[in-house]
C-alpha atoms as a PDB file:
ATOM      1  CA  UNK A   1     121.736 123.698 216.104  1.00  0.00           C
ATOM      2  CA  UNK A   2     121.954 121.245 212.739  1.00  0.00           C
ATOM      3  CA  UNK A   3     124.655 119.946 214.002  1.00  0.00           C
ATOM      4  CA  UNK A   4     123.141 118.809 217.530  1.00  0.00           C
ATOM      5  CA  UNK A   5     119.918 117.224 215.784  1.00  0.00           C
ATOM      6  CA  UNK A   6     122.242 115.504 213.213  1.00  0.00           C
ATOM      7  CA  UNK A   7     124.480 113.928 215.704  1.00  0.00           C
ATOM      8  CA  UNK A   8     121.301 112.976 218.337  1.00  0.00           C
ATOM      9  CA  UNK A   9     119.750 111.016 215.296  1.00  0.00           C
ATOM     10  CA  UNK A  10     122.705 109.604 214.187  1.00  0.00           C
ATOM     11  CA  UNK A  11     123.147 108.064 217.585  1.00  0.00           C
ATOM     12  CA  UNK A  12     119.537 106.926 217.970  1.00  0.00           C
ATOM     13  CA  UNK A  13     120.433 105.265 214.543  1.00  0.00           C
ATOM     14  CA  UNK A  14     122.776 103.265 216.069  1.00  0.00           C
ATOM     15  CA  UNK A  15     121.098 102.195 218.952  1.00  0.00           C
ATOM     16  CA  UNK A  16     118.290 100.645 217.116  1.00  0.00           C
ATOM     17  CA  UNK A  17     120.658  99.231 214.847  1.00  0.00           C
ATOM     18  CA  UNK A  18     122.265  97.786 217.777  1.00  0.00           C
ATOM     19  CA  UNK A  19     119.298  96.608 219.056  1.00  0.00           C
ATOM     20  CA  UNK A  20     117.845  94.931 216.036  1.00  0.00           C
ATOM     21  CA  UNK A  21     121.575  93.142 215.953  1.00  0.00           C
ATOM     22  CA  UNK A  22     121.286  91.627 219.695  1.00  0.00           C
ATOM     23  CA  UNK A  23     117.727  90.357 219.090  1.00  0.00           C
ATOM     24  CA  UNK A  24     118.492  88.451 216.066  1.00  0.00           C
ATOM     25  CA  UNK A  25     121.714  87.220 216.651  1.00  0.00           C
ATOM     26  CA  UNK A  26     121.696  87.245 220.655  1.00  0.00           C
ATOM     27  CA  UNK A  27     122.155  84.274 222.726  1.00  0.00           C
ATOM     28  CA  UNK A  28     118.619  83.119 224.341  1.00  0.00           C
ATOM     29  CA  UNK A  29     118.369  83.381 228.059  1.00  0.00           C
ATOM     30  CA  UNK A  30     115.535  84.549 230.852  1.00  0.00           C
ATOM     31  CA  UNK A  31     115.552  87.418 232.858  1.00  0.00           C
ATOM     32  CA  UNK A  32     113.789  87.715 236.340  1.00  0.00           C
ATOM     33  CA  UNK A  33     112.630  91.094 236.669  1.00  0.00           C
ATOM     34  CA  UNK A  34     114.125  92.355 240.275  1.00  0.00           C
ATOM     35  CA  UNK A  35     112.268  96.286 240.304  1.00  0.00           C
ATOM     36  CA  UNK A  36     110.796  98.302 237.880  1.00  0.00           C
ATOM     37  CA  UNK A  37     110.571 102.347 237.965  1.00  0.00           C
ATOM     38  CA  UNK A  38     108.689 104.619 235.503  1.00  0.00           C
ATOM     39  CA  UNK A  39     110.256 107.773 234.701  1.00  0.00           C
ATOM     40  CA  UNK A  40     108.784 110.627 234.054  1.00  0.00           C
ATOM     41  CA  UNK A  41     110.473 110.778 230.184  1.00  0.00           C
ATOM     42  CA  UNK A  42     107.646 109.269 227.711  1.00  0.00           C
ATOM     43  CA  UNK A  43     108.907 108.270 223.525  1.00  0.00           C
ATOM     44  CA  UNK A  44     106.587 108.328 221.225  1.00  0.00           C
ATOM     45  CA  UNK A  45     103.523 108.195 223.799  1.00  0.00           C
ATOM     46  CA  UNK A  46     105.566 105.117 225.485  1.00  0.00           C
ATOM     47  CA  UNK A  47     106.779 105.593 228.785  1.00  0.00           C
ATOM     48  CA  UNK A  48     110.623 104.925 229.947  1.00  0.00           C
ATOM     49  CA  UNK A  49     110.523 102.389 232.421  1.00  0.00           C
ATOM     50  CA  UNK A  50     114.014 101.465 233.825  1.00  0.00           C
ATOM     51  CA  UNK A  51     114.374  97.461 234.789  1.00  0.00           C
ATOM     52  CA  UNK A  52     116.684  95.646 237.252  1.00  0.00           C
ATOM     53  CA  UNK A  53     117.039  92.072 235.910  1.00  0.00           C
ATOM     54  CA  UNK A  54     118.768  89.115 237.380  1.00  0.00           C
ATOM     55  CA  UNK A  55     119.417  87.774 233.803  1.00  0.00           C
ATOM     56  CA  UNK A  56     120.579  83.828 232.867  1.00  0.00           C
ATOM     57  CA  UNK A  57     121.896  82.292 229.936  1.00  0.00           C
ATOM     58  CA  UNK A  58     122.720  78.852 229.430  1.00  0.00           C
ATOM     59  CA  UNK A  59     126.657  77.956 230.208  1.00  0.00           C
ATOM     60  CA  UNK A  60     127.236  81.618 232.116  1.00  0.00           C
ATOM     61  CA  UNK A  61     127.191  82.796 235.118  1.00  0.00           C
ATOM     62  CA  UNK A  62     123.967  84.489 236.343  1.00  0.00           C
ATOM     63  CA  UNK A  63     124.696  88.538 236.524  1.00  0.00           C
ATOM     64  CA  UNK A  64     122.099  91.214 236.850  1.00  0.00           C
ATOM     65  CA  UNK A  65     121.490  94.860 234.392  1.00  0.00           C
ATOM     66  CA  UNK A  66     119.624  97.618 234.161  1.00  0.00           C
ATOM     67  CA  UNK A  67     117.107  98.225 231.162  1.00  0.00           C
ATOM     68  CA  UNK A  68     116.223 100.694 230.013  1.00  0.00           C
ATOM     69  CA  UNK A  69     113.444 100.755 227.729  1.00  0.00           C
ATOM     70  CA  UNK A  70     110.183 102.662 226.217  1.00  0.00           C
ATOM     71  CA  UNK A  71     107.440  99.973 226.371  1.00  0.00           C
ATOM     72  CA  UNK A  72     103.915  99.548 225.107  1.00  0.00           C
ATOM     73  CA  UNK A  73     101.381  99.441 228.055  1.00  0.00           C
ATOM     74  CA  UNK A  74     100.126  96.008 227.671  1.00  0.00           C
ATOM     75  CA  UNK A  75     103.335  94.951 228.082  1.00  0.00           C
ATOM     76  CA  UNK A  76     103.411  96.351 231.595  1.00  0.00           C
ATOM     77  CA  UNK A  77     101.829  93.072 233.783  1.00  0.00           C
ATOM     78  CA  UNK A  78     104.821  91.093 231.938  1.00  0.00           C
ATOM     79  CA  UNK A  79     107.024  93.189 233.448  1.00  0.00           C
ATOM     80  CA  UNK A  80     105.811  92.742 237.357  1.00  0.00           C
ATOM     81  CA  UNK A  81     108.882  92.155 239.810  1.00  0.00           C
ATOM     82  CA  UNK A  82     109.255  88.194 240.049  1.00  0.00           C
ATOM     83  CA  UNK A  83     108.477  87.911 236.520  1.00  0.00           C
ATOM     84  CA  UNK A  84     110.818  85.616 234.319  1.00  0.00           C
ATOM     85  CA  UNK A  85     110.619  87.285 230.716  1.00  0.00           C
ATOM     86  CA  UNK A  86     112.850  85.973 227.461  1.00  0.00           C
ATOM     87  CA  UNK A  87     115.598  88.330 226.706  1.00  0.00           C
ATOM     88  CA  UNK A  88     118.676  87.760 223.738  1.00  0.00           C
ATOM     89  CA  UNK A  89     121.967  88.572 224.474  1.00  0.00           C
ATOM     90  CA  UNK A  90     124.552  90.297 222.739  1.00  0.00           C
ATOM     91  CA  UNK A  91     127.471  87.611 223.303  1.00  0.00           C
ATOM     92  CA  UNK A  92     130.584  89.693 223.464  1.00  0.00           C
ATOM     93  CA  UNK A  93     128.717  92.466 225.656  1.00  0.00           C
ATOM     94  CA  UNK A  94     126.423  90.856 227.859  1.00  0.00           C
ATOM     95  CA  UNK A  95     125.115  93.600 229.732  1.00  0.00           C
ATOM     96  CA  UNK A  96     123.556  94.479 225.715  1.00  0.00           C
ATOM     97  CA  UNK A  97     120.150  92.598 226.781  1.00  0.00           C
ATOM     98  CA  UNK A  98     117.107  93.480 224.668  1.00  0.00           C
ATOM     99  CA  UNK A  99     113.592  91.619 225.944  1.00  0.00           C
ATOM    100  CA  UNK A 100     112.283  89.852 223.093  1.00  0.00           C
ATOM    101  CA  UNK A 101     108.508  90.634 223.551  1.00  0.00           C
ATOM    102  CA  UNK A 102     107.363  88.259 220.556  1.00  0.00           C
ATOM    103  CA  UNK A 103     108.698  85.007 222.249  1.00  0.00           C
ATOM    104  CA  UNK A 104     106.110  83.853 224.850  1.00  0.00           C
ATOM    105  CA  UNK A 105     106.762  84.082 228.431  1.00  0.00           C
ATOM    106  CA  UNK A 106     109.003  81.698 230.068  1.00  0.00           C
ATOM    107  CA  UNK A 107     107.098  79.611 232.804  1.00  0.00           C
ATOM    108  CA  UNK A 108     109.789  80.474 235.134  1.00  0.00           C
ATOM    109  CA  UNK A 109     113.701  80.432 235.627  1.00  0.00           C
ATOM    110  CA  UNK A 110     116.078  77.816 236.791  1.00  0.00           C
ATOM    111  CA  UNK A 111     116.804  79.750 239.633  1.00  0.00           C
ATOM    112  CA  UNK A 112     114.800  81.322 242.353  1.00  0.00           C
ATOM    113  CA  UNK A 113     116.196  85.084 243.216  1.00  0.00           C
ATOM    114  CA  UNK A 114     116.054  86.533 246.662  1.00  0.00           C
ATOM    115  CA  UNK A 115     116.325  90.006 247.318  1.00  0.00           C
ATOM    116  CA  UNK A 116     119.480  89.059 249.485  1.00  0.00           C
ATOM    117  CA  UNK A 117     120.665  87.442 246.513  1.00  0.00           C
ATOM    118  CA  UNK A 118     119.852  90.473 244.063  1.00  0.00           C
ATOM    119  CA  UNK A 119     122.734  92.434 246.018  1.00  0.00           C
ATOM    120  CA  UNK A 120     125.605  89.869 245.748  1.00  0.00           C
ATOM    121  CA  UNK A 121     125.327  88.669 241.765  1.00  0.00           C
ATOM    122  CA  UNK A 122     128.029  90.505 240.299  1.00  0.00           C
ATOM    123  CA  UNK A 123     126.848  93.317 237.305  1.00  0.00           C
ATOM    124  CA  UNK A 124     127.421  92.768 233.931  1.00  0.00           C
ATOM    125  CA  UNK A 125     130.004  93.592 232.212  1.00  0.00           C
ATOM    126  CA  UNK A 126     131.180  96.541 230.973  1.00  0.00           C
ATOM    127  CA  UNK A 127     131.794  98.162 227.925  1.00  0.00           C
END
């Protein structure tokens, strides 16, 4: 049983420490949030929401990801569908995206998404 708690917090070590990596040295870019779904797991009194994203970064291609994060509930009306919202960018693993809640929200993206559109960008890629 030691053993299963040691190796669950070393790995939720890591992905904090992965996190805190992307948002300070991530490349800057916007996501438009596509959908957002609450699930029914909660983190420290924070709820899991899981986020589609169209997400853009200057000089690539537009892709789209899936988010997963626990978020504050003020934060929620930020996170509407056809919301733009700043996100960083782990460069050699761009479907890494972490929303970077201090900058201010983005008055909108360079590109309007469709729903039609949603379905044919091509996912990020993976690890």
């Amino acid at each position: 049983m030691g053993t299963v708690l040691l190796l669950v917090g070393l790995s939720v070590v890591r992905g904090r420490s992965r996190a805190r990596r992307v948002r300070r040295g991530g490349l800057s870019g916007t996501a438009r949030v596509q959908s957002l779904r609450h699930s029914a797991v909660t983190a420290h009194r924070q709820p899991l929401v899981v986020i589609g994203a169209s997400v853009s970064v200057p000089g690539r291609p537009l892709y789209r990801v899936t988010l997963r994060t626990a978020m504050d509930l003020i934060q929620l009306a930020r996170l509407q569908p056809g919301n733009v919202i700043p996100v960083r960018v782990d460069p050699r693993r761009p479907k890494r995206v972490e929303i970077d809640w201090l900058a201010p929200a983005p008055p909108g993206g360079p590109w309007p998404v469709t729903a039609l559109e949603w379905d044919t960008l091509p996912p990020a890629d993976t690890e």
